[in-house]
N, C-alpha and C. Protein backbone atom coordinates (compact mmCIF):
# COMPACT_ATOMS: atom_id res chain seq x y z
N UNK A 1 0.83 -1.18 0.00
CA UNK A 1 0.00 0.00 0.00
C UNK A 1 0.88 1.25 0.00
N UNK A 2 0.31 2.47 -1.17
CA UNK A 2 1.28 3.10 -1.08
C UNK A 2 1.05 4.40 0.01
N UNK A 3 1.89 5.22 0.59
CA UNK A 3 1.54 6.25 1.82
C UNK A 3 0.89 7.47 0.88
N UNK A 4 0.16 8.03 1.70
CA UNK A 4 -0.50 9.04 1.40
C UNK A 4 0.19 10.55 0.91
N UNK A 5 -0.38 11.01 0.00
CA UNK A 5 -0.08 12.04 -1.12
C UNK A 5 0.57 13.12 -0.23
N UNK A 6 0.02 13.35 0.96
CA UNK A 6 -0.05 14.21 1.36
C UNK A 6 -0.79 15.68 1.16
N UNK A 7 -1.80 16.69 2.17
CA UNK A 7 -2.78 17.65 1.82
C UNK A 7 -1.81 18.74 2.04
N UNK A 8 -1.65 19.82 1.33
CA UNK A 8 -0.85 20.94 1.71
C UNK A 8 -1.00 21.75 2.84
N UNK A 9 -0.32 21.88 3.67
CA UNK A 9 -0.65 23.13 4.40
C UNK A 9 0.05 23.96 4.90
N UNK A 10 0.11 25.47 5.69
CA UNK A 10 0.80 26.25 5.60
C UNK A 10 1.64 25.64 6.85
N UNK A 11 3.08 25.95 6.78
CA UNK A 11 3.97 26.08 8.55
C UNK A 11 2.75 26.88 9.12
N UNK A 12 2.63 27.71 9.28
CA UNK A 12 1.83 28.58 10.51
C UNK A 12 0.67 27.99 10.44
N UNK A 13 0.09 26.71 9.74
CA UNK A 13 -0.82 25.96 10.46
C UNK A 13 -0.73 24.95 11.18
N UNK A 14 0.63 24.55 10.67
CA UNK A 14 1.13 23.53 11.59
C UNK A 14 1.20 23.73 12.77
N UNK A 15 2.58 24.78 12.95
CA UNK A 15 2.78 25.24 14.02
C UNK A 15 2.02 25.61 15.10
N UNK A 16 0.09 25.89 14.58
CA UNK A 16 -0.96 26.61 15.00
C UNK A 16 -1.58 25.58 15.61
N UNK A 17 -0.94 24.44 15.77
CA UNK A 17 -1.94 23.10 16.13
C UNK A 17 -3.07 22.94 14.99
N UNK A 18 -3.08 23.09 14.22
CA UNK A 18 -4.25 23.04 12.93
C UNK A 18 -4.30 22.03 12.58
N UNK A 19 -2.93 20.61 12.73
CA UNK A 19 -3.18 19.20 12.16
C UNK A 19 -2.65 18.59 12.75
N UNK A 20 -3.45 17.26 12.78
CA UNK A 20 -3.71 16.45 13.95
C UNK A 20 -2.28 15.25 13.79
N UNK A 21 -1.55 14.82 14.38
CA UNK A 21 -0.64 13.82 14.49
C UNK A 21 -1.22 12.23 13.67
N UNK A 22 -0.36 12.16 12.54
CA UNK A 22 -0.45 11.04 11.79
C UNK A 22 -0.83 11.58 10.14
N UNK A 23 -1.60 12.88 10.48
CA UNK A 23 -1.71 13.10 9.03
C UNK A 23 -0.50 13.76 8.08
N UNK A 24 -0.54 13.23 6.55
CA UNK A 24 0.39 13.41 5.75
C UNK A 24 0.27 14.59 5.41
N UNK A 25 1.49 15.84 5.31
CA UNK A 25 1.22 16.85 4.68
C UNK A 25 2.44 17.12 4.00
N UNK A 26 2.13 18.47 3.42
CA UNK A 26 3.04 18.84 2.18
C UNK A 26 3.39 20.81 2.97
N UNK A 27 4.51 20.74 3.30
CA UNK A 27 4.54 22.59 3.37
C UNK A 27 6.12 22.78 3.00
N UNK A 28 6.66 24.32 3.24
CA UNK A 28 7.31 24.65 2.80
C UNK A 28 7.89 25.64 3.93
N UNK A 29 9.35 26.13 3.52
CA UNK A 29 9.83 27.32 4.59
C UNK A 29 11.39 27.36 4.39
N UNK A 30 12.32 27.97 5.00
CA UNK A 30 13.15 28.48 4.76
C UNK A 30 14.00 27.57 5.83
N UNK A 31 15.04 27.10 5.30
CA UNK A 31 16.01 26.47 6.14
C UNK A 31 16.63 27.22 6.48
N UNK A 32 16.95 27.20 8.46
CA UNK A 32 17.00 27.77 9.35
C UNK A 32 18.72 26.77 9.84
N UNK A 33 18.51 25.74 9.97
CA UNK A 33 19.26 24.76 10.68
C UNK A 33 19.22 23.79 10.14
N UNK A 34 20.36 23.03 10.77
CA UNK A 34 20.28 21.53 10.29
C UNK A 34 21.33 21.23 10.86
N UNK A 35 21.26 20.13 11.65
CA UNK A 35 22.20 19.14 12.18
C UNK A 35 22.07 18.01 12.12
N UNK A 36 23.66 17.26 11.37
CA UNK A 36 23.41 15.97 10.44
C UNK A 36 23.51 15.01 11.41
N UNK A 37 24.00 15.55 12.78
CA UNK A 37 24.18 14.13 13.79
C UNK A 37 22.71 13.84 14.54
N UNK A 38 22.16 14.02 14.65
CA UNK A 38 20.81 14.23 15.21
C UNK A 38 19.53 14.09 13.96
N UNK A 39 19.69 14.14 12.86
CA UNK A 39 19.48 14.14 11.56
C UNK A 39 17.71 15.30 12.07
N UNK A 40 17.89 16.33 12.38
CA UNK A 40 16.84 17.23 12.40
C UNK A 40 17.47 18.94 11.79
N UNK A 41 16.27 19.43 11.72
CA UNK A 41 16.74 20.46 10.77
C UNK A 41 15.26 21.44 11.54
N UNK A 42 15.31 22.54 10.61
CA UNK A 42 14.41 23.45 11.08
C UNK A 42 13.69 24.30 10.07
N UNK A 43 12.35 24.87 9.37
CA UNK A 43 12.17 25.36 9.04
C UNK A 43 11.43 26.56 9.51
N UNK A 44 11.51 27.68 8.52
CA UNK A 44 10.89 28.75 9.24
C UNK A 44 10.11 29.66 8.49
N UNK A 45 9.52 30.88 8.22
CA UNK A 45 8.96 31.92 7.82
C UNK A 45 8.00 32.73 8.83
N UNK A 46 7.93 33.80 8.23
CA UNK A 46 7.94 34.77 8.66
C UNK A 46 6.36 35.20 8.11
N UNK A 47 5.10 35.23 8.99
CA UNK A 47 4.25 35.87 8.56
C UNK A 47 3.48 36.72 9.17
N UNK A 48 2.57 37.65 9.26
CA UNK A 48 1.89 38.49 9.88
C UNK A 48 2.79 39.16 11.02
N UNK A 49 4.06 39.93 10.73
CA UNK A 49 4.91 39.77 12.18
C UNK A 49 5.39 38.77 12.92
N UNK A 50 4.82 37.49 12.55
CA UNK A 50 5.26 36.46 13.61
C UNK A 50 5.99 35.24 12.85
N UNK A 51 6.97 34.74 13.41
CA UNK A 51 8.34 33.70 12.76
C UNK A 51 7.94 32.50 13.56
N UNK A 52 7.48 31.86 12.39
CA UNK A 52 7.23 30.40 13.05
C UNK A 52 8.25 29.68 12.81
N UNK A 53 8.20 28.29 13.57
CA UNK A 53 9.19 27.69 13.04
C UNK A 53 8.54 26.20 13.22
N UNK A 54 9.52 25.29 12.17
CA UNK A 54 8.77 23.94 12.65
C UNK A 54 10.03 22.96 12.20
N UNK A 55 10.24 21.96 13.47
CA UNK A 55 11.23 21.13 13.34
C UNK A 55 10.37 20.18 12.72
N UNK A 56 12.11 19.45 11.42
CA UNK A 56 11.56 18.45 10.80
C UNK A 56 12.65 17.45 10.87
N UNK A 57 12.34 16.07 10.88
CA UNK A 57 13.37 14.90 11.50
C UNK A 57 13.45 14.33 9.61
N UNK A 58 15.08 14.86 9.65
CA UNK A 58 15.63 14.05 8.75
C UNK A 58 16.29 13.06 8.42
N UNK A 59 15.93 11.90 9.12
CA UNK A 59 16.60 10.38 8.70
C UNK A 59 16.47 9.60 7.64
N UNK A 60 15.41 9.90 7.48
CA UNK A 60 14.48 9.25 6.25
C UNK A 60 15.22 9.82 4.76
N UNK A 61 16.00 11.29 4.72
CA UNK A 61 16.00 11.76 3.79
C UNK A 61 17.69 11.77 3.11
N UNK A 62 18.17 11.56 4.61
CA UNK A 62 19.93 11.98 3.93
C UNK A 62 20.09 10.81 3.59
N UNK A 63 21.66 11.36 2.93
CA UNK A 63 21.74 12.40 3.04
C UNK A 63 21.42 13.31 1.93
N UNK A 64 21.20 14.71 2.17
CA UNK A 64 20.96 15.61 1.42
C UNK A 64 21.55 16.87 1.82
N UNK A 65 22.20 17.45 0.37
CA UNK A 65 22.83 18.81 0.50
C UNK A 65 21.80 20.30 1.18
N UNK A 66 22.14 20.25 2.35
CA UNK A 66 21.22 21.48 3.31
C UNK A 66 22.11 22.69 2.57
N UNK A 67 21.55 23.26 2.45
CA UNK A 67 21.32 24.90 2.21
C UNK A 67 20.63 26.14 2.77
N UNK A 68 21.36 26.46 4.11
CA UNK A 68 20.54 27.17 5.09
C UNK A 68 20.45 28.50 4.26
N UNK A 69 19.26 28.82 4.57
CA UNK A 69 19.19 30.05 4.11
C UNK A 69 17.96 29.46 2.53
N UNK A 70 18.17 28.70 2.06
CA UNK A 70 17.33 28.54 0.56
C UNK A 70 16.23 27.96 1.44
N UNK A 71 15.04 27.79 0.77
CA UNK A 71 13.92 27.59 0.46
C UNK A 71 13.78 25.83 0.07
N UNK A 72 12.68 25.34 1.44
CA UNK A 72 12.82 24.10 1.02
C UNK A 72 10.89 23.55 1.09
N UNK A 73 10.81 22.37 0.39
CA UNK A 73 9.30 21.78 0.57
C UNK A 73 9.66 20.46 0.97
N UNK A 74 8.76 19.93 1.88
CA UNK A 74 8.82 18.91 2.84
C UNK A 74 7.67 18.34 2.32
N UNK A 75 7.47 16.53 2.43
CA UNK A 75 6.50 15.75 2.65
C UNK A 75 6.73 15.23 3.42
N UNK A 76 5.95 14.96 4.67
CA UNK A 76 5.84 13.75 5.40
C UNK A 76 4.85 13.56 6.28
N UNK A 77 4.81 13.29 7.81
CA UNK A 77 3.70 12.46 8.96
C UNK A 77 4.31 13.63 9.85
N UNK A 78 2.98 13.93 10.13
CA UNK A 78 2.65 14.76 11.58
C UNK A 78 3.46 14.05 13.20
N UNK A 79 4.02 14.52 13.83
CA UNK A 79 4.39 13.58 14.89
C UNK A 79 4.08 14.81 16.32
N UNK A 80 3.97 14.38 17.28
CA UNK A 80 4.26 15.34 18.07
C UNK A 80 5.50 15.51 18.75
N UNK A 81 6.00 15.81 19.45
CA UNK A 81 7.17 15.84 20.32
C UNK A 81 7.14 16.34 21.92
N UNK A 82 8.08 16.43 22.70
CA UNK A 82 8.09 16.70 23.66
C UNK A 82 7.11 18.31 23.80
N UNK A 83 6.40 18.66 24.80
CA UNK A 83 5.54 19.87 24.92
C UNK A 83 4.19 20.02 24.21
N UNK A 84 4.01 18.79 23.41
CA UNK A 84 3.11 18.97 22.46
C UNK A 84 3.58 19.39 20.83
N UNK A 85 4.01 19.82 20.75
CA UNK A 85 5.15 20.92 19.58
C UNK A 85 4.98 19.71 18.23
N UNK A 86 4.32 19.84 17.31
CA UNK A 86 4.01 19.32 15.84
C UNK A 86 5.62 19.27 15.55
N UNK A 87 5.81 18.23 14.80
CA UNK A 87 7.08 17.65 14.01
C UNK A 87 7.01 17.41 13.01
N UNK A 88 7.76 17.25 11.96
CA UNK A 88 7.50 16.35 10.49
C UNK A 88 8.72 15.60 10.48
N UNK A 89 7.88 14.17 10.08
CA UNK A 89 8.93 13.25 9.88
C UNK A 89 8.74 13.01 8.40
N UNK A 90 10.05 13.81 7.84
CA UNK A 90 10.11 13.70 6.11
C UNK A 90 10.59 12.68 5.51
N UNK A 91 9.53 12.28 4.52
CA UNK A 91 9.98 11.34 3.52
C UNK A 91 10.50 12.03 2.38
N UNK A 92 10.09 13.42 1.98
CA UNK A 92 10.80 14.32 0.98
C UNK A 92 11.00 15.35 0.81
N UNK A 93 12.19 15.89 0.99
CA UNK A 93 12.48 16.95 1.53
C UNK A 93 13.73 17.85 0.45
N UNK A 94 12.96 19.03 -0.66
CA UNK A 94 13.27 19.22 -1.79
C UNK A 94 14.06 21.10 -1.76
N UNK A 95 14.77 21.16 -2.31
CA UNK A 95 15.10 22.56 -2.72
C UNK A 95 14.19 23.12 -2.98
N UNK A 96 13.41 24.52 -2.91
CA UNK A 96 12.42 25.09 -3.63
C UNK A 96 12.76 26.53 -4.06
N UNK A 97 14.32 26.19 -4.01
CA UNK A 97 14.51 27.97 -4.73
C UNK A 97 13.98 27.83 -5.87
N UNK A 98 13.61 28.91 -6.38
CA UNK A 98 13.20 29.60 -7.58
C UNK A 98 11.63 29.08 -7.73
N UNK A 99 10.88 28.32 -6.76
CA UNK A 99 9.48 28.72 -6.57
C UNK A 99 8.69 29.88 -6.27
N UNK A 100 7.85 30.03 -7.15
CA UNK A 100 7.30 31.45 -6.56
C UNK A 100 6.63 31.32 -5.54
N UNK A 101 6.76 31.41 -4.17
CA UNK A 101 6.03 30.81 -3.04
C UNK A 101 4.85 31.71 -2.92
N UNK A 102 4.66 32.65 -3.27
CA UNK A 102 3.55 33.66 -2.87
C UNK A 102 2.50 33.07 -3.72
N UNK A 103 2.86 32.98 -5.56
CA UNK A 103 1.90 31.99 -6.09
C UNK A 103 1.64 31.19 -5.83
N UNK A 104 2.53 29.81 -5.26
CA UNK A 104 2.03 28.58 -4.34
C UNK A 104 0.71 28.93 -3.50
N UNK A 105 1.35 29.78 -2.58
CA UNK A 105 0.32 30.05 -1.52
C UNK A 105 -1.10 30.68 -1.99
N UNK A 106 -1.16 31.06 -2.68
CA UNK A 106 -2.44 31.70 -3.21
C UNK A 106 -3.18 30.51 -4.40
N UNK A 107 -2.32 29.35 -4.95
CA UNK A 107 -2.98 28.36 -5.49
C UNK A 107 -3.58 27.39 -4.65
N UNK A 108 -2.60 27.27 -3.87
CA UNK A 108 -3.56 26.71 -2.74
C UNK A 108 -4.19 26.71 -1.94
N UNK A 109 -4.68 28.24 -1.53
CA UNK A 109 -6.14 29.02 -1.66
C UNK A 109 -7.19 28.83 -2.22
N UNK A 110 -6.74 28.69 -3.47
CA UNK A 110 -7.98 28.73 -4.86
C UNK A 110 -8.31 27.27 -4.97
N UNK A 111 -7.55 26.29 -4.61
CA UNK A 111 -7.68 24.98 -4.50
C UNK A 111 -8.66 24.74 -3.70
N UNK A 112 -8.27 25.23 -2.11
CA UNK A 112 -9.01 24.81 -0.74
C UNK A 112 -10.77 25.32 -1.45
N UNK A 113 -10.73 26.78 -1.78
CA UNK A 113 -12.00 27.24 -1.85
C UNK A 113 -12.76 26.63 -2.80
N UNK A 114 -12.08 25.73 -3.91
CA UNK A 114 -13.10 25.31 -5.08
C UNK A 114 -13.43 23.47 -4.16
N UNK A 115 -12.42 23.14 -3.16
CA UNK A 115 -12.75 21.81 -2.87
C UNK A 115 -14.44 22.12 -2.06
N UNK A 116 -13.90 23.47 -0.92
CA UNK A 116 -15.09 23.79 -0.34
C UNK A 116 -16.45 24.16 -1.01
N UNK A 117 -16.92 24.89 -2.33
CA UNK A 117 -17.96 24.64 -2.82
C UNK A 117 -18.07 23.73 -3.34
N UNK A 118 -16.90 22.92 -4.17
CA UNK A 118 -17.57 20.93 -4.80
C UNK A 118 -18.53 20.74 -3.74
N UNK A 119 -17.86 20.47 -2.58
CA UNK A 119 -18.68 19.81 -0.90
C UNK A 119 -20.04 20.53 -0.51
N UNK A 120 -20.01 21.34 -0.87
CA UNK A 120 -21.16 22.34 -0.76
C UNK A 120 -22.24 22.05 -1.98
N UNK A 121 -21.97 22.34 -2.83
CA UNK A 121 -22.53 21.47 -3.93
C UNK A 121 -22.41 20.66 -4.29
N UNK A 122 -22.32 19.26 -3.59
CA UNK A 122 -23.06 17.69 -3.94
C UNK A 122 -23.59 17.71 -2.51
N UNK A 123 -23.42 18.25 -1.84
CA UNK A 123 -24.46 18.26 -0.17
C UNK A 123 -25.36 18.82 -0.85
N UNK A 124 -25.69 19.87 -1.57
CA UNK A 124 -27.34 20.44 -1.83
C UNK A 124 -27.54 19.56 -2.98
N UNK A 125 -26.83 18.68 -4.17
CA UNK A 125 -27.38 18.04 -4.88
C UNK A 125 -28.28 16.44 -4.25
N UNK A 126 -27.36 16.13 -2.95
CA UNK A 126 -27.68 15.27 -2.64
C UNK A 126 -29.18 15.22 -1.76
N UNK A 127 -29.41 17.02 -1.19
CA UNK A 127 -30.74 16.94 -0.61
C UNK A 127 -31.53 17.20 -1.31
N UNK A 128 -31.48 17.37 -2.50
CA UNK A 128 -32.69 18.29 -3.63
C UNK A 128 -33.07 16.66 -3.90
N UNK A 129 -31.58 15.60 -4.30
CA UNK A 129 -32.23 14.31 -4.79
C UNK A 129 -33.28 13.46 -3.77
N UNK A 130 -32.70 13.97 -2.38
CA UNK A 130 -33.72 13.26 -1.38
C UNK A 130 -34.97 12.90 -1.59
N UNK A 131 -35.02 14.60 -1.64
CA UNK A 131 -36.48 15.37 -1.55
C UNK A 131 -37.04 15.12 -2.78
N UNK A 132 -36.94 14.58 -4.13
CA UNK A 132 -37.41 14.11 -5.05
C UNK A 132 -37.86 12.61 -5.09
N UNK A 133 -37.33 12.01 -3.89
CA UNK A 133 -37.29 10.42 -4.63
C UNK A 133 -38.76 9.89 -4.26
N UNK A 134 -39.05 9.32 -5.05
CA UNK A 134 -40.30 8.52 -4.29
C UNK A 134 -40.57 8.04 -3.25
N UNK A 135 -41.82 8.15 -2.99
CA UNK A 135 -42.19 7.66 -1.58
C UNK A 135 -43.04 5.92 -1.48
N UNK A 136 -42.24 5.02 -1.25
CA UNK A 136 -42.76 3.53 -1.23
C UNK A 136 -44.05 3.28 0.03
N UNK A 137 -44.96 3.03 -0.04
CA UNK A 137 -45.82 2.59 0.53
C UNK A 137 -45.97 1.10 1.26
């Protein structure tokens, strides 16, 4: 069986407690750190005034050429850690210089909002069909 695709989401939702331990996700951020003996690393950005950060456990991945300071995208499993504190344990863990991250982030906006009316519309297709079907005696 193969592991899950992973759903995108932002660091500052991670970090926000927004997803729950075990689920697969996909985010992105700026390499901060990395230490190869410990095989963990750190990502970060910077939004609304506030610098999140979110440790990610790299065993799974090295080795791989870290580049603090560039721009990286992560897949992997939600974990928690000591304090509660969200983790990612990466299965792929990619360069993303020369992504336009601002377009990222705003496609996957336009993504979330068209999944949310599909859901919205087959919930009202599905009660209009209710309310049509025959009634058996």
């Amino acid at each position: 069986m193969l592991p899950q695709a992973g759903e995108f989401y932002f660091l500052w939702e991670i970090c926000s407690g927004g997803v729950e331990e075990g689920n697969t996700v996909r985010t992105f951020g700026r390499l901060t750190t990395y230490d190869a003996r410990i095989s963990e690393a750190i990502l970060s950005v910077h939004r609304n005034s506030i610098d999140y950060q979110l440790q990610v456990r790299t065993s799974l991945v090295e080795p791989f050429e870290a580049r603090i300071g560039s721009e990286y995208m992560v897949l992997g499993e939600i974990e928690t850690a000591a304090g509660n504190i969200p983790v990612i344990q990466a299965r792929l863990l990619m360069d993303a210089d020369g992504v336009n991250l601002p377009l990222l982030e705003r496609a996957v906006q336009e993504q979330r909002k068209y999944f949310q009316q599909r859901v919205a519309r087959d919930a009202l297709e599905t009660e209009v069909l209710w309310r049509r079907r025959p009634i058996l005696n």
